[in-house]
N, C-alpha and C. Protein backbone atom coordinates (compact mmCIF):
# COMPACT_ATOMS: atom_id res chain seq x y z
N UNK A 1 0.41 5.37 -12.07
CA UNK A 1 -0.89 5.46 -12.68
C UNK A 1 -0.70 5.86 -14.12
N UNK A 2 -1.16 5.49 -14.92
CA UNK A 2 -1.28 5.79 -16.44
C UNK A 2 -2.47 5.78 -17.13
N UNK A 3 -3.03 6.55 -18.01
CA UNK A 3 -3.85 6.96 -18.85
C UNK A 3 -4.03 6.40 -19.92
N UNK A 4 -4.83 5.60 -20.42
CA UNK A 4 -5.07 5.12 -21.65
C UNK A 4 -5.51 5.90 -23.00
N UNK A 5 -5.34 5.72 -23.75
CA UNK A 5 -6.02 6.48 -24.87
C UNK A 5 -7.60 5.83 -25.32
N UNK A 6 -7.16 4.05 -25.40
CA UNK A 6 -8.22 3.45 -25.33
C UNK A 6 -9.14 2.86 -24.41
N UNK A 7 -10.38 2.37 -24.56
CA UNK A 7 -11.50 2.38 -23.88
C UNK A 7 -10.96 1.32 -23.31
N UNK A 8 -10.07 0.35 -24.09
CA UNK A 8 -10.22 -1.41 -23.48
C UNK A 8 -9.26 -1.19 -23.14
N UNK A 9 -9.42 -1.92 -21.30
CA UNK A 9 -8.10 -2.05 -20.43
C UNK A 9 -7.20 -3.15 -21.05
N UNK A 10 -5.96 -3.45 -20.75
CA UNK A 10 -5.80 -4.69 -20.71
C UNK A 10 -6.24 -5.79 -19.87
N UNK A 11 -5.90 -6.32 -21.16
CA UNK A 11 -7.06 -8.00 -20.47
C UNK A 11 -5.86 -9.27 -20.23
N UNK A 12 -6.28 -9.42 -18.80
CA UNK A 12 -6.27 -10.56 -18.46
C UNK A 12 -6.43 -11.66 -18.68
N UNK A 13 -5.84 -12.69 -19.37
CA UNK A 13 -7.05 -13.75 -20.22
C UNK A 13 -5.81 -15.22 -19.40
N UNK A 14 -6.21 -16.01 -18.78
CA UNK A 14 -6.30 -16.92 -18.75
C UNK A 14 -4.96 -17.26 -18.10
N UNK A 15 -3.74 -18.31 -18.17
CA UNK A 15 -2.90 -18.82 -17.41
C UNK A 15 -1.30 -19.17 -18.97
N UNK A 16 -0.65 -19.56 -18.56
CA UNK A 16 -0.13 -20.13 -19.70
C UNK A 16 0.54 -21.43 -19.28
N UNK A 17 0.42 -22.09 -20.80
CA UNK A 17 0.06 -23.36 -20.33
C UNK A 17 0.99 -24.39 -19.53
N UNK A 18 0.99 -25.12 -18.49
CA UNK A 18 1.64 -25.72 -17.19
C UNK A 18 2.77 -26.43 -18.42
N UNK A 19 3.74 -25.84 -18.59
CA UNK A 19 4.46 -26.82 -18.95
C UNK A 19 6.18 -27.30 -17.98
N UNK A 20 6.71 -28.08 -17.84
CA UNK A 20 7.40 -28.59 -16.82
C UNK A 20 8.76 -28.51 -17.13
N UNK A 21 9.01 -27.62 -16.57
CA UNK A 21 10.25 -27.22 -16.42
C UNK A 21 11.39 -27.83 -16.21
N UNK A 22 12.54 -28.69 -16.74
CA UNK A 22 13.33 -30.00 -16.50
C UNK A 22 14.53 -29.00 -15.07
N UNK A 23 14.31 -28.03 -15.12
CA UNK A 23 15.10 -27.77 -13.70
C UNK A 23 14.52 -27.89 -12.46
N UNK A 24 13.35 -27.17 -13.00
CA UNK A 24 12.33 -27.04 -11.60
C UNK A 24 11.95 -28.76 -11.09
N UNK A 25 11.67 -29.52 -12.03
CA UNK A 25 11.38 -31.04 -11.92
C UNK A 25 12.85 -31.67 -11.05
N UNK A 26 13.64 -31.64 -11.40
CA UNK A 26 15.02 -32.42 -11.30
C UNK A 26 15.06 -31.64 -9.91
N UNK A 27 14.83 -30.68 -9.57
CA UNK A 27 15.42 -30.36 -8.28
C UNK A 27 14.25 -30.52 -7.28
N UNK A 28 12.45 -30.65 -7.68
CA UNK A 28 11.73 -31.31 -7.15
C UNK A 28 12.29 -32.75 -6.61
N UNK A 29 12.39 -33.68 -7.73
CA UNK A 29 12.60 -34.77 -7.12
C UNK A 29 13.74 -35.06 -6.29
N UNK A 30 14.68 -34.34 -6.84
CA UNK A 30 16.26 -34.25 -5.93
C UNK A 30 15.76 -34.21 -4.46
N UNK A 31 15.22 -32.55 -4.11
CA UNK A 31 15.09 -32.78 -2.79
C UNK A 31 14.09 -33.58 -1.70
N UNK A 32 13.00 -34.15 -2.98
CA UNK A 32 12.67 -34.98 -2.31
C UNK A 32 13.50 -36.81 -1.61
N UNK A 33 14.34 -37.08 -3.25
CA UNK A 33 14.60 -37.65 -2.14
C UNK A 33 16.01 -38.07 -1.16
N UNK A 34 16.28 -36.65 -1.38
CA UNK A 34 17.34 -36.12 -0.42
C UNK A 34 16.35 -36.10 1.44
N UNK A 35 15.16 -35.91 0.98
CA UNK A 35 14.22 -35.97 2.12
C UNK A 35 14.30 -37.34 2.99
N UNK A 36 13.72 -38.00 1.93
CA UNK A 36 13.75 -39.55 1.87
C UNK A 36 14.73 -40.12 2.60
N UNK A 37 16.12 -39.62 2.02
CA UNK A 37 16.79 -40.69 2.68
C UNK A 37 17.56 -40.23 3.87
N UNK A 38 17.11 -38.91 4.25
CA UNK A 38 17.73 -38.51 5.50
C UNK A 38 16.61 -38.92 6.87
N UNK A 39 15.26 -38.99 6.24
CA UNK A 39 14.44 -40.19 7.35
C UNK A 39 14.70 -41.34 7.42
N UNK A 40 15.10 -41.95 6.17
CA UNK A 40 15.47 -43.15 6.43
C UNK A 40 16.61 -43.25 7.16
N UNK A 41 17.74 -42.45 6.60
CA UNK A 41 18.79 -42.57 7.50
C UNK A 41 18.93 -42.62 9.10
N UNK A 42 17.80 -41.92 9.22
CA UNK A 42 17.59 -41.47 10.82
C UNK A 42 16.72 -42.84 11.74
N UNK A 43 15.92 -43.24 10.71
CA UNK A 43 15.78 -44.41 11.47
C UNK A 43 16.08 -45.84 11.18
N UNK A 44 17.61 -45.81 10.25
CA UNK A 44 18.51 -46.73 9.82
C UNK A 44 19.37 -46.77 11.02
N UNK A 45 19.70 -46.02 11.85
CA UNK A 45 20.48 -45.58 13.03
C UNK A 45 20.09 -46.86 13.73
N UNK A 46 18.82 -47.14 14.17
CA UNK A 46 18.42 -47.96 15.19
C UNK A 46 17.93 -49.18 14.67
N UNK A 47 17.33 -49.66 13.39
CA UNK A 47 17.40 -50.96 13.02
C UNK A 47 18.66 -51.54 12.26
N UNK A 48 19.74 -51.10 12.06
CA UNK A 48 20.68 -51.67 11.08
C UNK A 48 21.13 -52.75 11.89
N UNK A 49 21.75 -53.56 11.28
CA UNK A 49 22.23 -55.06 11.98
C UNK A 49 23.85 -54.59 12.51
N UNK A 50 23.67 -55.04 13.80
CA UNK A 50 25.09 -54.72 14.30
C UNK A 50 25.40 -53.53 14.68
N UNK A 51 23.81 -52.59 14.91
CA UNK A 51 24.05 -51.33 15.39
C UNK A 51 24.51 -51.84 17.70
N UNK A 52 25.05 -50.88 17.46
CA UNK A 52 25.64 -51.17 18.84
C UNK A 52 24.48 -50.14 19.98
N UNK A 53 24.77 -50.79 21.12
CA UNK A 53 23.58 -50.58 21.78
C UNK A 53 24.48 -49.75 23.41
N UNK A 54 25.48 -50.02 23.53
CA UNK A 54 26.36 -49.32 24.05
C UNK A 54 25.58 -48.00 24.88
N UNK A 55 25.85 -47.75 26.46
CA UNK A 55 25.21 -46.63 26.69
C UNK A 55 25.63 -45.46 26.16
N UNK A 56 27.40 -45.57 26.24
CA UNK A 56 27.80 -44.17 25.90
C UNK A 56 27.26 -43.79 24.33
N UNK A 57 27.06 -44.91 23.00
CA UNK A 57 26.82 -44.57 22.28
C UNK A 57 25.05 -43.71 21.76
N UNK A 58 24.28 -44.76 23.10
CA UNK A 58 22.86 -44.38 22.91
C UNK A 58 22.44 -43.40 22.39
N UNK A 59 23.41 -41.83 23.61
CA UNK A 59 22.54 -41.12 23.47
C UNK A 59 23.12 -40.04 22.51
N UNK A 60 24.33 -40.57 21.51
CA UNK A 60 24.58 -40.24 20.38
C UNK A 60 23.80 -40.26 19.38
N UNK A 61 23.18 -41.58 19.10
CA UNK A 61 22.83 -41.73 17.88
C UNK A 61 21.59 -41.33 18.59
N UNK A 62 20.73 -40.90 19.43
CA UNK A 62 19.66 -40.12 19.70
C UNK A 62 19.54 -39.24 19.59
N UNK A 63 20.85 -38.38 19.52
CA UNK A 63 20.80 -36.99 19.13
C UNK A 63 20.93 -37.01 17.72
N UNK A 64 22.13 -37.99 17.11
CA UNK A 64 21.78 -37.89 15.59
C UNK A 64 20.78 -38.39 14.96
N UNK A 65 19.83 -38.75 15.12
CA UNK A 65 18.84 -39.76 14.52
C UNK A 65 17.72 -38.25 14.65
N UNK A 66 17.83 -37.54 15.83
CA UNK A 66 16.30 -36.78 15.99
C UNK A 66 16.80 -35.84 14.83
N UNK A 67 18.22 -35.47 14.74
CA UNK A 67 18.59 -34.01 14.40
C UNK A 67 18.67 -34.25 12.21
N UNK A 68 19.06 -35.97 12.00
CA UNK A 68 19.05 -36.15 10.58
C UNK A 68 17.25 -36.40 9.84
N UNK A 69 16.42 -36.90 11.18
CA UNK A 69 14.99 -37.05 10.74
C UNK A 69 14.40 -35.88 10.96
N UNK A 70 14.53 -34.82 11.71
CA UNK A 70 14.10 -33.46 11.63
C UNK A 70 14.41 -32.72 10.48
N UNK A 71 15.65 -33.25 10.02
CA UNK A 71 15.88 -32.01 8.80
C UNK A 71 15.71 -33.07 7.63
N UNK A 72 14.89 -34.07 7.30
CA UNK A 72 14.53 -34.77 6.50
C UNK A 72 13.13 -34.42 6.56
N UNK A 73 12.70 -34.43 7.63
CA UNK A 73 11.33 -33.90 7.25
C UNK A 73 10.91 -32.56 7.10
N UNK A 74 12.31 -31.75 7.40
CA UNK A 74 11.64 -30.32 6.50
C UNK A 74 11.76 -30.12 5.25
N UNK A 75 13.27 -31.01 4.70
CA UNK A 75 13.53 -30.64 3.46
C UNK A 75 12.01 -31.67 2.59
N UNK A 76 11.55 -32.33 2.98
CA UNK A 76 10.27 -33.41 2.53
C UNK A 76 8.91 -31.76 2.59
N UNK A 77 9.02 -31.36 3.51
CA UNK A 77 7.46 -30.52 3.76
C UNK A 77 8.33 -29.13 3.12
N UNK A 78 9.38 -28.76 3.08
CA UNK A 78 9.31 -27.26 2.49
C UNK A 78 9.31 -27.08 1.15
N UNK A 79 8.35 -27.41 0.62
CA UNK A 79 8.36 -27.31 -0.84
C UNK A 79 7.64 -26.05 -1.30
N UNK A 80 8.26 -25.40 -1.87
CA UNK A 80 7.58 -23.96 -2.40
C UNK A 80 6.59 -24.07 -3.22
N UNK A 81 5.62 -23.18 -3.14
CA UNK A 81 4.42 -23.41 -4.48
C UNK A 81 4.24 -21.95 -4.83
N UNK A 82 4.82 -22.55 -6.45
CA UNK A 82 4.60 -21.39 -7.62
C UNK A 82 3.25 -20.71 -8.07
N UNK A 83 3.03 -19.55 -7.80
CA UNK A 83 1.95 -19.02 -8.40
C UNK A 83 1.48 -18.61 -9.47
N UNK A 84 0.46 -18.89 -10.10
CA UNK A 84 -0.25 -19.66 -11.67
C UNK A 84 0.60 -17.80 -12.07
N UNK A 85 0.81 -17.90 -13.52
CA UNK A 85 1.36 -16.58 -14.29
C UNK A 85 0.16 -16.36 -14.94
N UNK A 86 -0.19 -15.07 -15.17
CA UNK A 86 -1.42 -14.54 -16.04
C UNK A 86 -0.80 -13.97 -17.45
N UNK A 87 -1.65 -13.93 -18.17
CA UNK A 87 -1.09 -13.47 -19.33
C UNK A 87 -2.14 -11.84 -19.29
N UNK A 88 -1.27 -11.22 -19.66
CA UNK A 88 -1.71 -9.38 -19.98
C UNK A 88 -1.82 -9.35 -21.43
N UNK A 89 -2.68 -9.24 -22.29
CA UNK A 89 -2.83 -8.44 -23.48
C UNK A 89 -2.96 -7.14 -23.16
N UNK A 90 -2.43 -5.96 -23.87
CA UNK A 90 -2.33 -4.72 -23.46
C UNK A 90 -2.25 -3.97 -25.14
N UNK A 91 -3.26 -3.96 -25.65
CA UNK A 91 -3.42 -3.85 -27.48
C UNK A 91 -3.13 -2.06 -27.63
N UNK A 92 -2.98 -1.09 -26.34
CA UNK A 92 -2.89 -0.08 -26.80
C UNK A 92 -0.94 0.19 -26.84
N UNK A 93 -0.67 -0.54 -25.69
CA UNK A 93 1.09 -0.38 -25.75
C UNK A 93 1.55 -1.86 -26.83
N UNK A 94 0.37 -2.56 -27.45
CA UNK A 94 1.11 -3.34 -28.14
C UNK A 94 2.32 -4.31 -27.29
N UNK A 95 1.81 -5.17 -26.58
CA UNK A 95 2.38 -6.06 -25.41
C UNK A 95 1.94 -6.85 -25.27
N UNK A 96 2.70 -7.87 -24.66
CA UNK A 96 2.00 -9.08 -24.29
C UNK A 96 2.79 -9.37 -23.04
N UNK A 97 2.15 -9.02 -21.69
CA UNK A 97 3.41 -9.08 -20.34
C UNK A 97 2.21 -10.39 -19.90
N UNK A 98 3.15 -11.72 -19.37
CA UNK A 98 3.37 -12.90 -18.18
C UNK A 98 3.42 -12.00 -16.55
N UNK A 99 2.54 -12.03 -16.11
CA UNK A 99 2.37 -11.62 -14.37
C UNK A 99 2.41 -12.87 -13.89
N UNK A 100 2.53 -12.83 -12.63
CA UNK A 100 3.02 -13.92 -11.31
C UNK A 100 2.12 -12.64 -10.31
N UNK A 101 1.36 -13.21 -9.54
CA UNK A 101 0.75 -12.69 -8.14
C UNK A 101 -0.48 -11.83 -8.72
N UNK A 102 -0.91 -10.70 -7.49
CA UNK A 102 -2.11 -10.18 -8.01
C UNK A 102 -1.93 -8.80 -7.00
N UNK A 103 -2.44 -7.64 -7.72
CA UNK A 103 -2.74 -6.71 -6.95
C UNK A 103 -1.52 -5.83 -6.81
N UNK A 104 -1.21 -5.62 -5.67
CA UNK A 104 0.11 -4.62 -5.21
C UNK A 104 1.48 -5.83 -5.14
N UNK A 105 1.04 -7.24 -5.04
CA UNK A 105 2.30 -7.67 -4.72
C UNK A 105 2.41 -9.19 -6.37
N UNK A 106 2.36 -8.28 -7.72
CA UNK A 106 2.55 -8.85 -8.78
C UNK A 106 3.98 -8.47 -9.13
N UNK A 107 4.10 -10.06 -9.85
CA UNK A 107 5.85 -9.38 -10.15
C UNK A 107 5.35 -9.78 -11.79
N UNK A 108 6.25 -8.79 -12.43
CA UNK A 108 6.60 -8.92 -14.02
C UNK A 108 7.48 -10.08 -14.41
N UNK A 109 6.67 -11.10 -14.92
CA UNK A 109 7.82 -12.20 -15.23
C UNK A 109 8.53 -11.62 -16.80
N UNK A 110 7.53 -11.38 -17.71
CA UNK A 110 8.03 -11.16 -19.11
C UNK A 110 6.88 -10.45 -19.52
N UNK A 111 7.89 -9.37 -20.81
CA UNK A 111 7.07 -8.40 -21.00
C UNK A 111 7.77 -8.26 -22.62
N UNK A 112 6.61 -8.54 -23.42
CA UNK A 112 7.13 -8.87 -24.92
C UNK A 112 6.49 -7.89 -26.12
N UNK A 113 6.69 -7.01 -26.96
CA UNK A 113 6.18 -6.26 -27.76
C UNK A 113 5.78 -6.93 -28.63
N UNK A 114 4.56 -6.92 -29.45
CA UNK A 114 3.77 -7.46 -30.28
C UNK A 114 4.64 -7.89 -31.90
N UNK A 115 5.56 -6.74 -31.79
CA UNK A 115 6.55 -6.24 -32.77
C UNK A 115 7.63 -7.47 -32.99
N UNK A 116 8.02 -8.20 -31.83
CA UNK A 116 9.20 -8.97 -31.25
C UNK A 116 8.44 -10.02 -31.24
N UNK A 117 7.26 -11.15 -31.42
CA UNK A 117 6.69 -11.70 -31.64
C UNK A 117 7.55 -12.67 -32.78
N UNK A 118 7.42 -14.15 -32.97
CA UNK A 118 7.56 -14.59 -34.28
C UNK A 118 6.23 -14.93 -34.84
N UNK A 119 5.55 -15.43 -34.43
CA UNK A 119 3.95 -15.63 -35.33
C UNK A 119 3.11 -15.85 -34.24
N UNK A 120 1.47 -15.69 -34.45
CA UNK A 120 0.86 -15.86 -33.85
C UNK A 120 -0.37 -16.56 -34.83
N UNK A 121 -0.89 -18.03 -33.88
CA UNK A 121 -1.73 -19.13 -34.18
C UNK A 121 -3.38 -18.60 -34.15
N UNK A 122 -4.22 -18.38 -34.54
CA UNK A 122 -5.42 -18.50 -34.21
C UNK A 122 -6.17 -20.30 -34.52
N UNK A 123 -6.79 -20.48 -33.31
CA UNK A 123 -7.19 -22.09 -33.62
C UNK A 123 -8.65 -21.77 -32.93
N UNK A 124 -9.88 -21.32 -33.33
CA UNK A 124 -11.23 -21.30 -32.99
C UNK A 124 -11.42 -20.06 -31.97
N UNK A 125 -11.41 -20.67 -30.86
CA UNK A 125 -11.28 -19.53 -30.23
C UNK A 125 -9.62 -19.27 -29.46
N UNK A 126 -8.87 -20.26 -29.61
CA UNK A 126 -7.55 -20.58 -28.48
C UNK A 126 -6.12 -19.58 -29.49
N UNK A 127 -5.53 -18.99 -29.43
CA UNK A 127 -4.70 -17.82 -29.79
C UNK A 127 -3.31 -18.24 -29.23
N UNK A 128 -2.13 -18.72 -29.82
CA UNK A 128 -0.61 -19.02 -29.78
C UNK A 128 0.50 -18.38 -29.94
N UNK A 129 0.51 -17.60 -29.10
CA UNK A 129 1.92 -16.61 -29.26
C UNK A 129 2.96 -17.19 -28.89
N UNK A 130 4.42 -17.00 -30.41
CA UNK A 130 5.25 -17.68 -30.45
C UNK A 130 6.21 -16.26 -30.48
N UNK A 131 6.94 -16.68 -29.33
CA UNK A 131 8.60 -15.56 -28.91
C UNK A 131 9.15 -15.69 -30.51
N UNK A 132 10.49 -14.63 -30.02
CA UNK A 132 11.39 -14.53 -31.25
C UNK A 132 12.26 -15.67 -31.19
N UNK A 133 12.23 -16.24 -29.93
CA UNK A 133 13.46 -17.65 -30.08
C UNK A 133 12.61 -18.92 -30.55
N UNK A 134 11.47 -18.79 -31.07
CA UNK A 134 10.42 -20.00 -31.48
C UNK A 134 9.69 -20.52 -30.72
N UNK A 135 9.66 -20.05 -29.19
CA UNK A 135 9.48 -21.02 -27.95
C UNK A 135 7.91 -20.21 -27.73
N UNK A 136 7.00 -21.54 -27.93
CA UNK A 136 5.73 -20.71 -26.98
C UNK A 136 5.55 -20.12 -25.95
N UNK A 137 5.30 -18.60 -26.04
CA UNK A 137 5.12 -17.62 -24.98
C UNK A 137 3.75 -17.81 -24.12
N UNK A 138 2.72 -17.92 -24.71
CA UNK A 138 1.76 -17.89 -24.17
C UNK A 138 0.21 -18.78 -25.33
N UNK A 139 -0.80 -19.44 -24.45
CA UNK A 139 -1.78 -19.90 -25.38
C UNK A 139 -3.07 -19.54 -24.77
N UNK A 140 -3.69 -18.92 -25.10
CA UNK A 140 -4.50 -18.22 -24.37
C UNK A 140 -5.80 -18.08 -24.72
N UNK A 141 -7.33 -18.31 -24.28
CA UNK A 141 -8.74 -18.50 -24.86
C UNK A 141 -8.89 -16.97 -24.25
N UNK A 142 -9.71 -16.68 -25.47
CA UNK A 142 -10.56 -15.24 -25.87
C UNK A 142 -11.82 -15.79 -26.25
N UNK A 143 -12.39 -15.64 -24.89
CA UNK A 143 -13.83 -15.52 -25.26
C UNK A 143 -14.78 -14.45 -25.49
N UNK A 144 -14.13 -13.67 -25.06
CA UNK A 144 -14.64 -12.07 -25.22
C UNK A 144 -14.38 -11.36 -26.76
N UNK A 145 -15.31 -11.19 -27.71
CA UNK A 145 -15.59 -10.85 -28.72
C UNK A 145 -14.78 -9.87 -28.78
N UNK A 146 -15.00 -8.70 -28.16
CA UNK A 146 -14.11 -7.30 -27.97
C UNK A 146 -12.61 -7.42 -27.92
N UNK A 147 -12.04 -8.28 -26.73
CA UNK A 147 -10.70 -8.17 -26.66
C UNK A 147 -10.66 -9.43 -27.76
N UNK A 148 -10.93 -10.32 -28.45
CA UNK A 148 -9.94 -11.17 -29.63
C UNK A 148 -10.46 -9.91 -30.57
N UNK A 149 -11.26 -9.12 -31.40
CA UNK A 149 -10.86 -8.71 -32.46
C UNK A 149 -9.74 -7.69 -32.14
N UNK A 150 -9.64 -6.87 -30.95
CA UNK A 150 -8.49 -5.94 -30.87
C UNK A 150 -7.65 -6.42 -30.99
N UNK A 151 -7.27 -7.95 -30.51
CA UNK A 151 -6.15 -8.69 -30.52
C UNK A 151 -5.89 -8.53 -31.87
N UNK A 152 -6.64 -9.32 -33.02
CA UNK A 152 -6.60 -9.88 -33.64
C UNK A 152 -5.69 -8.66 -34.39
N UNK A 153 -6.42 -7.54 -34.63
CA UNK A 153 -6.32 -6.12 -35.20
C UNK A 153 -4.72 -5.89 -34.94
N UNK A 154 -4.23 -5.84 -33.53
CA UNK A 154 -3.29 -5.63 -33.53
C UNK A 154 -1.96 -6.63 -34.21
N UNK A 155 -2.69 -7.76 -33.98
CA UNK A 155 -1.44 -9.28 -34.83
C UNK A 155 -1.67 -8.52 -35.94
N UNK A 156 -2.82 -8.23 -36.83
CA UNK A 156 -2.58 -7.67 -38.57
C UNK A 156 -2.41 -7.17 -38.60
N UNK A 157 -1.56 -6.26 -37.85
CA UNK A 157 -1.43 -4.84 -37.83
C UNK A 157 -0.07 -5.01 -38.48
N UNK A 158 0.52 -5.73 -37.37
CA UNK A 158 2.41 -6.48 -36.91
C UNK A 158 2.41 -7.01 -37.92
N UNK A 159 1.44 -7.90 -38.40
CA UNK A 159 1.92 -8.86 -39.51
C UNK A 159 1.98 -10.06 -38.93
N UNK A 160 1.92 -10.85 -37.74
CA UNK A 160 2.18 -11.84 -36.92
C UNK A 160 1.50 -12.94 -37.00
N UNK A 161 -0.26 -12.57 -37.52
CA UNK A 161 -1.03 -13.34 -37.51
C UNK A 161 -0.98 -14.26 -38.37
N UNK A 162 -1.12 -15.77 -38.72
CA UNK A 162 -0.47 -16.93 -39.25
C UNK A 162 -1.64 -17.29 -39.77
């Protein structure tokens, strides 16, 4: 539990923006169609030309066919889903922390001092915080009068504001 000095909590404002990750993508499609072709494989077993029909072999490729299309269709259905990151303005510790989850079971993705910032965009109402490695941290709408001028206050404070 912690004590503020100021009146305004940190604010919550919005998501940051979906951008696509070339690992997270590449290993999307990988296991999909690693999925793919272990169903297919499984029921390549029984149409391929010149598959043998043999009893002793039958109830081989019945066991391999159930056991390569079973685990084709989990690696196809177990796909994990990422939960949206929030962005924290926090203008009294001078922060800008990325959350994942909500409540008791939030994890800290990134947690950045206003200070450690390279510039920050104002565009109408939409606000662009750029990391120290150049890479957009977060883009975020302030519609709330109160939390963008604190914001704002605190970027001129830093010097950040562009």
């Amino acid at each position: 539990m912690t004590a503020l000095a100021d009146v305004t909590p940190p604010a919550s404002i919005g998501e940051v923006p979906r951008m696509v990750s070339g690992h997270r993508m590449m290993a999307r499609v990988s296991r999909r169609m690693i999925g793919a072709v272990l169903v297919l494989t499984a029921v390549g077993l029984w149409v391929a030309p010149g598959a043998s029909s043999d009893p002793d072999l039958v109830l081989i490729k019945l066991g391999l066919s159930m056991f390569v299309g079973f685990a084709g269709l989990a690696v196809l259905s177990g796909e994990h889903v990422v939960t949206p990151v929030r962005v924290e303005i926090d203008t009294v510790r001078r922060e800008i922390r990325l959350v994942r989850g909500a409540g008791q079971a939030h994890e800290l993705v990134s947690r950045t001092m206003v200070r450690d910032l390279e510039k920050a965009e104002m565009d109408g109402m939409m606000v662009r915080l750029w990391d120290a490695e150049g890479g957009l941290l977060a883009e975020v709408a302030l519609s709330d009068r109160a939390v963008r001028s604190g914001l704002m206050s605190v970027l001129r404070d830093e010097g950040k504001l562009k």
